[in-house]
PDB file of N, CA and C in Angstrom:
ATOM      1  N   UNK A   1       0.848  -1.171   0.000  1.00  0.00           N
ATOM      2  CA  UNK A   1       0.000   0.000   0.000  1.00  0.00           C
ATOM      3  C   UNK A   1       0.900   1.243   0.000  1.00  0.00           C
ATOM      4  N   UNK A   2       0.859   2.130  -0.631  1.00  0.00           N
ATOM      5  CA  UNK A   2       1.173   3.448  -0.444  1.00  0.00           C
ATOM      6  C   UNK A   2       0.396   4.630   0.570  1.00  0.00           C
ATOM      7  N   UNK A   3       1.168   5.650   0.895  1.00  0.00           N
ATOM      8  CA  UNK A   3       0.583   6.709   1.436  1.00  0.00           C
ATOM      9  C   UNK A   3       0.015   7.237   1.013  1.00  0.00           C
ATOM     10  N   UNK A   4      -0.614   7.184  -0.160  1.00  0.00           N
ATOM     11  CA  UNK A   4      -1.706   8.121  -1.264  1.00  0.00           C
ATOM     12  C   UNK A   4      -3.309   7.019  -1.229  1.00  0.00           C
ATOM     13  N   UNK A   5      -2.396   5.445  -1.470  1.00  0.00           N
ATOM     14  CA  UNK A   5      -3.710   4.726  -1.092  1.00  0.00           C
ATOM     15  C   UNK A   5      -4.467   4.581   0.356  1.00  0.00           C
ATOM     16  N   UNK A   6      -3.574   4.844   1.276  1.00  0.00           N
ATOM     17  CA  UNK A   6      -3.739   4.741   3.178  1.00  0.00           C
ATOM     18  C   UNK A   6      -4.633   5.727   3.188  1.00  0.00           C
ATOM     19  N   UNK A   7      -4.737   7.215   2.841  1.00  0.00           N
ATOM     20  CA  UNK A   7      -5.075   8.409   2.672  1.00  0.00           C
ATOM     21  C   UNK A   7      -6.908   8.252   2.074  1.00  0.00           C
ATOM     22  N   UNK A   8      -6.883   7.738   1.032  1.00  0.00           N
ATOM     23  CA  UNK A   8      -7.666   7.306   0.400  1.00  0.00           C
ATOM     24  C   UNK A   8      -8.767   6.366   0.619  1.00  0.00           C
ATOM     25  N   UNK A   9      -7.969   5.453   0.675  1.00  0.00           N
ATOM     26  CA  UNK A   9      -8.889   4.249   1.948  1.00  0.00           C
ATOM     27  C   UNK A   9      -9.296   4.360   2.850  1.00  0.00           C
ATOM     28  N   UNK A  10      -8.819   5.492   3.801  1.00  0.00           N
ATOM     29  CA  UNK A  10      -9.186   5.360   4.999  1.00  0.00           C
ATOM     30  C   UNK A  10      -9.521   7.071   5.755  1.00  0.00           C
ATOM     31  N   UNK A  11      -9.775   7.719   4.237  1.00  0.00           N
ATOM     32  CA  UNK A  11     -10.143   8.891   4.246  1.00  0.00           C
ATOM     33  C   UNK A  11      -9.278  10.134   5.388  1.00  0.00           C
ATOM     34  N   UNK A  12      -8.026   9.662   5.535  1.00  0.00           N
ATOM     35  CA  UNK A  12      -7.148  10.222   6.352  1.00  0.00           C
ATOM     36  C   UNK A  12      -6.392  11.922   5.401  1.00  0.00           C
ATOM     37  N   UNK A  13      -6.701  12.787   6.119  1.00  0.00           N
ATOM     38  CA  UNK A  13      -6.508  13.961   5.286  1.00  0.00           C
ATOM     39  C   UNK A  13      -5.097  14.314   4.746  1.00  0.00           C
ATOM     40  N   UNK A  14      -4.199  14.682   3.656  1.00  0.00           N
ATOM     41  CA  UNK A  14      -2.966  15.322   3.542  1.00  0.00           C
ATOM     42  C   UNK A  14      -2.951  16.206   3.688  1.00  0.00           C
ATOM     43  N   UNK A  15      -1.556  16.733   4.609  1.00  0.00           N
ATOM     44  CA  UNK A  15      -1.825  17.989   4.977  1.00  0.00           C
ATOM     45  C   UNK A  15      -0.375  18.801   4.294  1.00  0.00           C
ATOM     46  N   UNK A  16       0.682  17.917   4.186  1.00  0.00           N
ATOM     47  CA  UNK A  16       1.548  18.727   3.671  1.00  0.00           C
ATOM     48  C   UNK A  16       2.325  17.203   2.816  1.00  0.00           C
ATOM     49  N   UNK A  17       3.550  17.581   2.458  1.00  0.00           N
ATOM     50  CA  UNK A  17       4.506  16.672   1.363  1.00  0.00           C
ATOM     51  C   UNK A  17       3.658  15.965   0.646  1.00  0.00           C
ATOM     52  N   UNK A  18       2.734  16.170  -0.136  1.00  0.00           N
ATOM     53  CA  UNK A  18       2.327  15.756  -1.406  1.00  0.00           C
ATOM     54  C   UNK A  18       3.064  15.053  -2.347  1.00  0.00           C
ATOM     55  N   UNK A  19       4.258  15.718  -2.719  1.00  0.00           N
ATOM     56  CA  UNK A  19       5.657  15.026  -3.507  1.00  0.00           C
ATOM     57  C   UNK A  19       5.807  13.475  -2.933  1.00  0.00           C
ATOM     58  N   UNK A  20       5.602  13.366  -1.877  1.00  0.00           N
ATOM     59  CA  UNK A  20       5.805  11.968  -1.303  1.00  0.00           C
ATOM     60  C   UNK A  20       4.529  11.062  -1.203  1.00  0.00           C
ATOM     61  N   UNK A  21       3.653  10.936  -1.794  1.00  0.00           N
ATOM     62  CA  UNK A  21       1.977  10.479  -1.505  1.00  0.00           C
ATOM     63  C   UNK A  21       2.476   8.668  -1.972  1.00  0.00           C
ATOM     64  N   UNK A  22       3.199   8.391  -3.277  1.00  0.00           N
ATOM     65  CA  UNK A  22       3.510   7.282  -3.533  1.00  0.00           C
ATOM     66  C   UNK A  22       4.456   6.378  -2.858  1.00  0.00           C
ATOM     67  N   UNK A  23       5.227   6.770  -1.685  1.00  0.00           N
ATOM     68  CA  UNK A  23       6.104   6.067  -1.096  1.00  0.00           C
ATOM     69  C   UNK A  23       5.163   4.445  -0.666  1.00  0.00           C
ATOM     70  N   UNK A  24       5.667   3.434  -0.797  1.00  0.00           N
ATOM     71  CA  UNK A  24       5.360   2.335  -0.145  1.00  0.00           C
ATOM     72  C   UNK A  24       5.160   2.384   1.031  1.00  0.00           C
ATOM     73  N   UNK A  25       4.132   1.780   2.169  1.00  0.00           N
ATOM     74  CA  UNK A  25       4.378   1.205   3.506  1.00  0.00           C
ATOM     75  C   UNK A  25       4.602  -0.004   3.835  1.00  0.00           C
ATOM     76  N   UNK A  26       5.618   0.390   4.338  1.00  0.00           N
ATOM     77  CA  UNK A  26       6.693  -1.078   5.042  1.00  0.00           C
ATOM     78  C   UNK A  26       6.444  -1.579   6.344  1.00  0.00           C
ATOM     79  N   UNK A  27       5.392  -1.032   7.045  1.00  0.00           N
ATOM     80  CA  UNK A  27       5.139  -1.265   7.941  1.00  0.00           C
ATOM     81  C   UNK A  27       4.876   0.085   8.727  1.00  0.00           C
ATOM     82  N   UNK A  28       4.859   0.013  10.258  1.00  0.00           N
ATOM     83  CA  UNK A  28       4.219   0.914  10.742  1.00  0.00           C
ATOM     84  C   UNK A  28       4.767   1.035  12.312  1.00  0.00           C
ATOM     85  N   UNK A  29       4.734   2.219  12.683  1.00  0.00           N
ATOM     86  CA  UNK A  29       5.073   2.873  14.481  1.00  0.00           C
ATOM     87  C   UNK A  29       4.590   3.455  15.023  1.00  0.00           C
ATOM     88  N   UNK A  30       4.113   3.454  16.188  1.00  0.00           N
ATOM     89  CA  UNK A  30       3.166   3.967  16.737  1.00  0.00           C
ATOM     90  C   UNK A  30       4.033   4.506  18.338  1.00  0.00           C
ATOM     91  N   UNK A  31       4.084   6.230  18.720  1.00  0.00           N
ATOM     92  CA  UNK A  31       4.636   6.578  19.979  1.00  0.00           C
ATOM     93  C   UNK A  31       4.988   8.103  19.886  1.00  0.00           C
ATOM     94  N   UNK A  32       5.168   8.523  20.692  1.00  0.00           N
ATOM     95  CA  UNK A  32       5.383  10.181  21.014  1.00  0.00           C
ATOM     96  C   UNK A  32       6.576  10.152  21.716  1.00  0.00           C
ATOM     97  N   UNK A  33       7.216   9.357  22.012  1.00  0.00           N
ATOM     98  CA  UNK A  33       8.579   9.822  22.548  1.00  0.00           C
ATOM     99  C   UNK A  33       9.733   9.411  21.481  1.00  0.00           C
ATOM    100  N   UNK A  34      10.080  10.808  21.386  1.00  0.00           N
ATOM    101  CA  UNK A  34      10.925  10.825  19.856  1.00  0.00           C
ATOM    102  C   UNK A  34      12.212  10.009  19.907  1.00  0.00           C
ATOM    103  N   UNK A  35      12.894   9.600  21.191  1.00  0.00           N
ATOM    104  CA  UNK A  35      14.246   8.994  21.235  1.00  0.00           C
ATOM    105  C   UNK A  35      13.617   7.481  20.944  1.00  0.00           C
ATOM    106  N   UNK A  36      12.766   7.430  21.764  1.00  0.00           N
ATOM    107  CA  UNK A  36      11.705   5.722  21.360  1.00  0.00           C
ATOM    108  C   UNK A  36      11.883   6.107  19.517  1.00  0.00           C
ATOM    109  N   UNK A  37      11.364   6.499  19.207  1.00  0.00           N
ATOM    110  CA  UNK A  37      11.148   6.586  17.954  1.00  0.00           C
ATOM    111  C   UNK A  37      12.128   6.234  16.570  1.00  0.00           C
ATOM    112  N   UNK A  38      13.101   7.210  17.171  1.00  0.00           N
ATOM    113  CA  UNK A  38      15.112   7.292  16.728  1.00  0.00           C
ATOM    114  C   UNK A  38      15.328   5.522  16.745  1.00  0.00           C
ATOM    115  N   UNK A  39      14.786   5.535  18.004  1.00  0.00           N
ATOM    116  CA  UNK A  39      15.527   3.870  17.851  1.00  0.00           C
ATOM    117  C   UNK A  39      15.101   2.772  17.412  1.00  0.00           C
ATOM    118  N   UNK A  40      13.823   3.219  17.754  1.00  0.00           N
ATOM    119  CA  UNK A  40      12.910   1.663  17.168  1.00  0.00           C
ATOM    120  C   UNK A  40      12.507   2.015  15.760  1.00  0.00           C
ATOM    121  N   UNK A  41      12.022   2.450  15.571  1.00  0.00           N
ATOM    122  CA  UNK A  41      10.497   2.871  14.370  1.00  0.00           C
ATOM    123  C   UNK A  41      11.605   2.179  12.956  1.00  0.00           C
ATOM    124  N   UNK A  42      11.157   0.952  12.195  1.00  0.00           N
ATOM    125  CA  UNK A  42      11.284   0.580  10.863  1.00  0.00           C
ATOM    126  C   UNK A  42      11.263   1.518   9.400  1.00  0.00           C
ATOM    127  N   UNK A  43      12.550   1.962   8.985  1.00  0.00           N
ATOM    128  CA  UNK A  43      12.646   2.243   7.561  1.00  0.00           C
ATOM    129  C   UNK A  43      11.117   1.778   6.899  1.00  0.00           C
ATOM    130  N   UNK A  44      10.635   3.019   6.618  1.00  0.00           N
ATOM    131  CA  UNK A  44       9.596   2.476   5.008  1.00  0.00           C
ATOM    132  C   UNK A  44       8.330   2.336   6.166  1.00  0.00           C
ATOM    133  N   UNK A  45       8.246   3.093   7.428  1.00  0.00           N
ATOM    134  CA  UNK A  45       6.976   2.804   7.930  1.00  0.00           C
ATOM    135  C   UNK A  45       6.543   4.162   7.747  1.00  0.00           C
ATOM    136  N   UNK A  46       5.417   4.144   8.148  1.00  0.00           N
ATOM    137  CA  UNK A  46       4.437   5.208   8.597  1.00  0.00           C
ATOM    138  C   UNK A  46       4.547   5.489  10.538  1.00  0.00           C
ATOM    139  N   UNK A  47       4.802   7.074  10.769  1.00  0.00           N
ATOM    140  CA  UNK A  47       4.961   7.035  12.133  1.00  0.00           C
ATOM    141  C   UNK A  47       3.094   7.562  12.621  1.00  0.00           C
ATOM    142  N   UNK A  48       2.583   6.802  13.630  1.00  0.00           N
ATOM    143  CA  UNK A  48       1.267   8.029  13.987  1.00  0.00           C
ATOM    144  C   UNK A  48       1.786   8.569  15.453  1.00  0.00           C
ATOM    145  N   UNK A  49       1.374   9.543  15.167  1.00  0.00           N
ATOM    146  CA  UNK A  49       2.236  10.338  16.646  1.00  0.00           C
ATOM    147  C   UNK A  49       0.822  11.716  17.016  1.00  0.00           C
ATOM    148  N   UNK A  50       1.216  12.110  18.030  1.00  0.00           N
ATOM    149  CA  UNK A  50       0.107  13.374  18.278  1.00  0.00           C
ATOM    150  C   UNK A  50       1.111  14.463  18.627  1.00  0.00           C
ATOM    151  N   UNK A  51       2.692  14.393  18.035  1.00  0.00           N
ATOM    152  CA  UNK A  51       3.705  15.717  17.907  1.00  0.00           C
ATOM    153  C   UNK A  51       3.495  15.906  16.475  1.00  0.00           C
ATOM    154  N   UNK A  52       3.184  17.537  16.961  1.00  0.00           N
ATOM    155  CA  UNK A  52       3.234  17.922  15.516  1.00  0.00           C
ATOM    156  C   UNK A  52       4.163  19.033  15.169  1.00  0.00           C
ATOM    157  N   UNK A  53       5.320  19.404  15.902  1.00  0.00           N
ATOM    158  CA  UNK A  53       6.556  20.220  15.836  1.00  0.00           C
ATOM    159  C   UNK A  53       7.574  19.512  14.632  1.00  0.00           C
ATOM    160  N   UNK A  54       8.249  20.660  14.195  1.00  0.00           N
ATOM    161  CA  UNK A  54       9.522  20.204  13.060  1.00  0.00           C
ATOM    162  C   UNK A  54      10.741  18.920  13.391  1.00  0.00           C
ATOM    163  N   UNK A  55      10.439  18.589  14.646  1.00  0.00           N
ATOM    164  CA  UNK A  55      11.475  17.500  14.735  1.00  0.00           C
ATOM    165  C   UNK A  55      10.737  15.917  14.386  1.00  0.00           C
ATOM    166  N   UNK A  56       9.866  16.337  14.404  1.00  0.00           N
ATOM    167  CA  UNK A  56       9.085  15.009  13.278  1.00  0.00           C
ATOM    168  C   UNK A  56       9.740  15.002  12.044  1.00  0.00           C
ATOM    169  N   UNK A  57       9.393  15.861  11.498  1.00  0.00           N
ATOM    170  CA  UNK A  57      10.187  15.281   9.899  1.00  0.00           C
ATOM    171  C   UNK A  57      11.335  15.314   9.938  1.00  0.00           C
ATOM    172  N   UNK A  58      12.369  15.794  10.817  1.00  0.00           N
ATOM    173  CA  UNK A  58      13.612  15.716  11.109  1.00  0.00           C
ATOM    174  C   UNK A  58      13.772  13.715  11.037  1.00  0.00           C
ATOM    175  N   UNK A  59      13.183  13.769  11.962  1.00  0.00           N
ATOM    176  CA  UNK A  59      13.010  12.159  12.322  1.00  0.00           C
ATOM    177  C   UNK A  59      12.554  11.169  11.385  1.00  0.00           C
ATOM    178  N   UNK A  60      11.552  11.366  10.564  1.00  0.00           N
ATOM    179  CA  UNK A  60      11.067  11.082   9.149  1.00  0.00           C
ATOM    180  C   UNK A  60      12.454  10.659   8.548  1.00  0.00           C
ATOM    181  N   UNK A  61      12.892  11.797   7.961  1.00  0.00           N
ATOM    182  CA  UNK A  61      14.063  11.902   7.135  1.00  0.00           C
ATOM    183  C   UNK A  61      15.166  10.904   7.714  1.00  0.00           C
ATOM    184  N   UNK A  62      15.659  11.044   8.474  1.00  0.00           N
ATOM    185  CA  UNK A  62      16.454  10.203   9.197  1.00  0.00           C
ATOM    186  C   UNK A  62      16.255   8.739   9.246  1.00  0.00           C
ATOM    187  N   UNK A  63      15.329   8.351   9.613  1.00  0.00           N
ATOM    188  CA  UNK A  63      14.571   7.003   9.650  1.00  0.00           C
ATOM    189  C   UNK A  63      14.191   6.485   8.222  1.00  0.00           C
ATOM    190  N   UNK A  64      14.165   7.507   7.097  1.00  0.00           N
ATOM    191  CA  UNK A  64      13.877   7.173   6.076  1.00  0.00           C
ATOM    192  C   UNK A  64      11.958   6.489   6.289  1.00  0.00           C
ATOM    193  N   UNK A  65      11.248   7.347   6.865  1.00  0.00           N
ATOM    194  CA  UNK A  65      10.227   6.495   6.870  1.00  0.00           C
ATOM    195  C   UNK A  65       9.062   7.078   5.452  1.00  0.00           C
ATOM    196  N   UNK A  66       7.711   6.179   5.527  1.00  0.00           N
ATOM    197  CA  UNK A  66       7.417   6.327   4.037  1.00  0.00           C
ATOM    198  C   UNK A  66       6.460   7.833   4.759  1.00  0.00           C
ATOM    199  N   UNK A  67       5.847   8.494   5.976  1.00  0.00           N
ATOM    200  CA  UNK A  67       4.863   9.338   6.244  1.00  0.00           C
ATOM    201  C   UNK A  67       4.745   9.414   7.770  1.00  0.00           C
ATOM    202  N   UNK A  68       4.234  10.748   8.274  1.00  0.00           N
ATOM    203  CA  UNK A  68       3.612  11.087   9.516  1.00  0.00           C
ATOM    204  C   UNK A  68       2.436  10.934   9.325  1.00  0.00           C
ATOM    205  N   UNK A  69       1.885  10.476  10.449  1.00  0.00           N
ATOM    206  CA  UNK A  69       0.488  10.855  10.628  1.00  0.00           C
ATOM    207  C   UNK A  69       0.109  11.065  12.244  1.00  0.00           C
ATOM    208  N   UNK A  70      -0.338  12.355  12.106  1.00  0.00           N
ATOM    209  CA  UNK A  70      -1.125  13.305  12.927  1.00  0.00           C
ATOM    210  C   UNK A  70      -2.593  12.195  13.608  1.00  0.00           C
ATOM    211  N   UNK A  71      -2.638  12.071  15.007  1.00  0.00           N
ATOM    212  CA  UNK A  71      -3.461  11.304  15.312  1.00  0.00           C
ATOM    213  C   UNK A  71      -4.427  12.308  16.501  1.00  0.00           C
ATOM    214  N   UNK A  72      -5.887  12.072  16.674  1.00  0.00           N
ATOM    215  CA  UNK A  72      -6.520  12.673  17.653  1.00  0.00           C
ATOM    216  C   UNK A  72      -6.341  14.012  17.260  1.00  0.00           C
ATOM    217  N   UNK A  73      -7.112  14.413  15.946  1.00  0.00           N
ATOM    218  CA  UNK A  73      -7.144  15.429  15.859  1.00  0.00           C
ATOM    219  C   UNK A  73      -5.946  16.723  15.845  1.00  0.00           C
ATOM    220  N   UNK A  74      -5.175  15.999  16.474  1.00  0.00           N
ATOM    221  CA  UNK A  74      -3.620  17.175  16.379  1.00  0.00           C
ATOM    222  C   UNK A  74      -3.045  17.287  14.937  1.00  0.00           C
ATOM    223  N   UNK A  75      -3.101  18.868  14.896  1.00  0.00           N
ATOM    224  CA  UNK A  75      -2.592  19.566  13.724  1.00  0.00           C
ATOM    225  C   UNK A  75      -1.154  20.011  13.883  1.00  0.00           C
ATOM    226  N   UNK A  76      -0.331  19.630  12.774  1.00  0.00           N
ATOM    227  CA  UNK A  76       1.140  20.197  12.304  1.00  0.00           C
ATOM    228  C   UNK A  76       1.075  21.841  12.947  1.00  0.00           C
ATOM    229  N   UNK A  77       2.321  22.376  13.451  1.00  0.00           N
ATOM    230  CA  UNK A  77       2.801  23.966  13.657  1.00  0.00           C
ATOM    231  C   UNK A  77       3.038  24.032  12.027  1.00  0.00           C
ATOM    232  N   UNK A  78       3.028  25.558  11.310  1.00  0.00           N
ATOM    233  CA  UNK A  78       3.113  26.147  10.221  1.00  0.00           C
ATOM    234  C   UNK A  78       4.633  25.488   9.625  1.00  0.00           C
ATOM    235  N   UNK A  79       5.522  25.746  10.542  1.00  0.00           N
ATOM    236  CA  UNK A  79       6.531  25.633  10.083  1.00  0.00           C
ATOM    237  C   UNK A  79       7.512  24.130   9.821  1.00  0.00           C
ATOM    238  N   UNK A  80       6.382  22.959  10.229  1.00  0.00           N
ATOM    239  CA  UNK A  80       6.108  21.626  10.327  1.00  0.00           C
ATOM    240  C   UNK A  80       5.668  20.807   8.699  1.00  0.00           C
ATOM    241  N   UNK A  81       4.903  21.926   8.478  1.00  0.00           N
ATOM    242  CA  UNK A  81       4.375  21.518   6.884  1.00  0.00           C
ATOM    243  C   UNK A  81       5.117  22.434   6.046  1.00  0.00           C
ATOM    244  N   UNK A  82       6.138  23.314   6.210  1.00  0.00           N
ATOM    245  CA  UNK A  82       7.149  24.121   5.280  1.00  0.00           C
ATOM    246  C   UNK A  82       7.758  23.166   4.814  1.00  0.00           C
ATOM    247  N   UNK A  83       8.688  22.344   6.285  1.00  0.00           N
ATOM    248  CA  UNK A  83       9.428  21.714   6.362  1.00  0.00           C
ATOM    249  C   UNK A  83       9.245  20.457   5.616  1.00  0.00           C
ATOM    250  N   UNK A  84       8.098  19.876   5.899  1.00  0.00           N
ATOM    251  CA  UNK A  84       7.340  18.510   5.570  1.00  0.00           C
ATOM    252  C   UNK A  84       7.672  18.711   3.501  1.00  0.00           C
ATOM    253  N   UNK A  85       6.948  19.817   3.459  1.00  0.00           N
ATOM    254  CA  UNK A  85       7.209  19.729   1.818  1.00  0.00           C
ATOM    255  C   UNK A  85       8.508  19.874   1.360  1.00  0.00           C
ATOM    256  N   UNK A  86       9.364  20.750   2.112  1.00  0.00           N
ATOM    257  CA  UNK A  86      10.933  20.916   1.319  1.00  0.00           C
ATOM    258  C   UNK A  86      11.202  19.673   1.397  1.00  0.00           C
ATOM    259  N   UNK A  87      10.990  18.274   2.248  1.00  0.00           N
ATOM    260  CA  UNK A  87      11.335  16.868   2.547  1.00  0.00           C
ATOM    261  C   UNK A  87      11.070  16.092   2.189  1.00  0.00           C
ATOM    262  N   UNK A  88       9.472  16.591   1.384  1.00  0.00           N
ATOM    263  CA  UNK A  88       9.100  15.453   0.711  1.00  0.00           C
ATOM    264  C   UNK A  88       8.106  14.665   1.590  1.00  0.00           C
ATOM    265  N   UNK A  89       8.186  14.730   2.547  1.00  0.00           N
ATOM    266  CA  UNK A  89       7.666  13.551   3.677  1.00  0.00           C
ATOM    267  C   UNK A  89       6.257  14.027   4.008  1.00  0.00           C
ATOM    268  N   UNK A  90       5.574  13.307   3.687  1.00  0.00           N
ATOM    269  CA  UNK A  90       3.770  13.720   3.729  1.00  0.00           C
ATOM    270  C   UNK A  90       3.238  13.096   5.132  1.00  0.00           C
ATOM    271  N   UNK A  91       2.877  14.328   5.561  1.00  0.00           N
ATOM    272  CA  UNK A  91       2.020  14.576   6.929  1.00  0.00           C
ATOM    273  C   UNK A  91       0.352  14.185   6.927  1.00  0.00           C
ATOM    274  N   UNK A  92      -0.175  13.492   7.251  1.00  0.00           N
ATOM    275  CA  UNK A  92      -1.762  13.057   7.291  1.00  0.00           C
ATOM    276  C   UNK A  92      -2.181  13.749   8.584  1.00  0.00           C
ATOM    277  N   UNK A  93      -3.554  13.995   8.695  1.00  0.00           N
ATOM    278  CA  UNK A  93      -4.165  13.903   9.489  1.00  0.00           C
ATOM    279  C   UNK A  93      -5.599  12.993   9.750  1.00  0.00           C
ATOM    280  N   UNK A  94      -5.337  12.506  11.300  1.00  0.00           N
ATOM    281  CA  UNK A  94      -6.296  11.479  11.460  1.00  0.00           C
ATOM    282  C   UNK A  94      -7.597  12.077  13.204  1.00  0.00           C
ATOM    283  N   UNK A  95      -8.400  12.325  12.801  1.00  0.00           N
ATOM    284  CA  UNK A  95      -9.236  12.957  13.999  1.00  0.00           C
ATOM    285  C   UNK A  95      -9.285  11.731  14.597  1.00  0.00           C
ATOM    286  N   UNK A  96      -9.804  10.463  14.807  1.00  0.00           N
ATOM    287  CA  UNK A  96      -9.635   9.153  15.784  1.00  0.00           C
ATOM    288  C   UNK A  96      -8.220   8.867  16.089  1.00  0.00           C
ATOM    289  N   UNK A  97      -8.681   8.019  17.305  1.00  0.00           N
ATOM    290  CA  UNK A  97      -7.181   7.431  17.864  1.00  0.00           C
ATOM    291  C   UNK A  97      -5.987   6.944  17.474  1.00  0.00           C
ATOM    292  N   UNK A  98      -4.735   6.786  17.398  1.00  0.00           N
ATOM    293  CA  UNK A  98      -3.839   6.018  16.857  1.00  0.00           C
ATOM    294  C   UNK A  98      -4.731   4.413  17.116  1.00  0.00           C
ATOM    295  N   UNK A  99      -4.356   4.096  18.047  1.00  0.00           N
ATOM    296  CA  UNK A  99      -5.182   2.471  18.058  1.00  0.00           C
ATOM    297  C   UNK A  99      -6.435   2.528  17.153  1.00  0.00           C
ATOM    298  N   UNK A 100      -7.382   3.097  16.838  1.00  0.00           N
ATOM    299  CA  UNK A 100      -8.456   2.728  16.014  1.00  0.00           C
ATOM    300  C   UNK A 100      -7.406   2.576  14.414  1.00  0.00           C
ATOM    301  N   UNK A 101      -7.154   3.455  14.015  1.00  0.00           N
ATOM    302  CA  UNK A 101      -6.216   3.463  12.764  1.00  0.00           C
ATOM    303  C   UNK A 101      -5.066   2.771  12.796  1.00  0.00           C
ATOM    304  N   UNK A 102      -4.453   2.281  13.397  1.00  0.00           N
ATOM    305  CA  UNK A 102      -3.769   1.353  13.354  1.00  0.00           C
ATOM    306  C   UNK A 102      -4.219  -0.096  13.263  1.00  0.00           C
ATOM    307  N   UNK A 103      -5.824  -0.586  14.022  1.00  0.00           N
ATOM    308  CA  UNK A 103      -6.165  -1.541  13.758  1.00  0.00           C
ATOM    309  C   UNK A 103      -6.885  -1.789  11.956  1.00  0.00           C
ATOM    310  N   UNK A 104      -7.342  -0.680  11.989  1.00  0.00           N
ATOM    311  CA  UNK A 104      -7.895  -0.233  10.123  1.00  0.00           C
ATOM    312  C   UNK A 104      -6.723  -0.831   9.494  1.00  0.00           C
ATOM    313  N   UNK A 105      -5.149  -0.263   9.731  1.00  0.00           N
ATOM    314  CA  UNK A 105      -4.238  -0.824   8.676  1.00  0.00           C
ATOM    315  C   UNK A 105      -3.573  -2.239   8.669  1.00  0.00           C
ATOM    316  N   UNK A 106      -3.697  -2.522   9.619  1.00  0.00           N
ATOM    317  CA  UNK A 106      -3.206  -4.018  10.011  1.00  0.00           C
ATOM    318  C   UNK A 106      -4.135  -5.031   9.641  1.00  0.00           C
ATOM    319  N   UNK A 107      -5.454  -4.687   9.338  1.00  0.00           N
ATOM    320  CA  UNK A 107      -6.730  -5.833   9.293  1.00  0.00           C
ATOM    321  C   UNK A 107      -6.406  -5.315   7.077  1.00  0.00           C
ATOM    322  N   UNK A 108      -5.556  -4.388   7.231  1.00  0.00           N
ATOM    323  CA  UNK A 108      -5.892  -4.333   5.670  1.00  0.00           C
ATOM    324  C   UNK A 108      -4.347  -5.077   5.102  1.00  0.00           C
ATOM    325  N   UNK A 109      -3.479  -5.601   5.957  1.00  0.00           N
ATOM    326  CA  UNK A 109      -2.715  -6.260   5.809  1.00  0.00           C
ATOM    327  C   UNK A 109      -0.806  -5.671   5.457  1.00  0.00           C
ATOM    328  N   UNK A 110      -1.048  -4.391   6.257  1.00  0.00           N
ATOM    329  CA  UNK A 110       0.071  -3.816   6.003  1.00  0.00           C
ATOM    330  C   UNK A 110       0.916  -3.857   7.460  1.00  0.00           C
ATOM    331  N   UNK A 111       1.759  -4.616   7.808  1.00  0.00           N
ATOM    332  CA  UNK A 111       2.480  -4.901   9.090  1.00  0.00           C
ATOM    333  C   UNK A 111       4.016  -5.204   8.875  1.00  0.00           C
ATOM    334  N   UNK A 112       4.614  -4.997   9.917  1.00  0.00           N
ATOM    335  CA  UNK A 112       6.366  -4.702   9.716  1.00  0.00           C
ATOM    336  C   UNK A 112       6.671  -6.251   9.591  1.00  0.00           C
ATOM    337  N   UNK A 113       7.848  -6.124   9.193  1.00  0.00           N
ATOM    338  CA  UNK A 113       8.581  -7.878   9.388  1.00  0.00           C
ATOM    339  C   UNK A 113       8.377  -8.638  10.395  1.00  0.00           C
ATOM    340  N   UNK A 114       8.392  -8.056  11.439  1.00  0.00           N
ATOM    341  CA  UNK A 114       8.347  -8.779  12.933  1.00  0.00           C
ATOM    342  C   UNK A 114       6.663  -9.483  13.072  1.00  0.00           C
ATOM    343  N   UNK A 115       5.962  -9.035  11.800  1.00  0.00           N
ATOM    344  CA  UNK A 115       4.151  -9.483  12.189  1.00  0.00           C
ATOM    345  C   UNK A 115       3.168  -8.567  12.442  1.00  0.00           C
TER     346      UNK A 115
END
């Protein structure tokens, strides 16, 4: 699945990096503590997080992951989606829980190596 089809399917809004809508998902991470994140979170996933400051896509980039997504309604700072597009790295937004949307993508068969 891609981040343009996740979006689509599951009516999850784009809010910024458009340029990036076709990246593959490789799986998926779910957490708000960004050093958790640095260390664990899988290349080629999708992160859902409820930070919406510039060190997200910092972290994106780094991790090489395929998208953010904005969970519980939390919206990107301005300078979050500047960033997001110079990067490429496309920001969603999701008004329900990380756990509700995370169970949506896993029952649709998109899960990391580990299962």
């Amino acid at each position: 699945m891609t981040v343009k089809e996740l979006s689509d399917r599951f009516d999850v809004q784009v809010v910024a990096g458009e340029k990036g809508l076709n990246r593959p998902i490789d799986g998926g991470y779910c957490g708000d503590l960004l050093s958790d994140v640095m260390a664990n979170a899988p290349q080629g996933c999708i992160w859902l997080t409820v930070q919406g400051h510039q060190n997200v896509v910092a972290i994106a980039v780094l991790k090489e992951m395929a998208a953010i997504v904005l969970t519980g309604g939390h919206e990107p700072d301005p300078e979050t989606v500047e960033k997001a597009g110079v990067e490429g790295i496309p920001i969603l937004a999701w008004e329900g829980s990380a756990y509700h949307l995370t169970g949506l993508i896993h029952a649709a068969g998109v899960r990391n190596s580990d299962g």
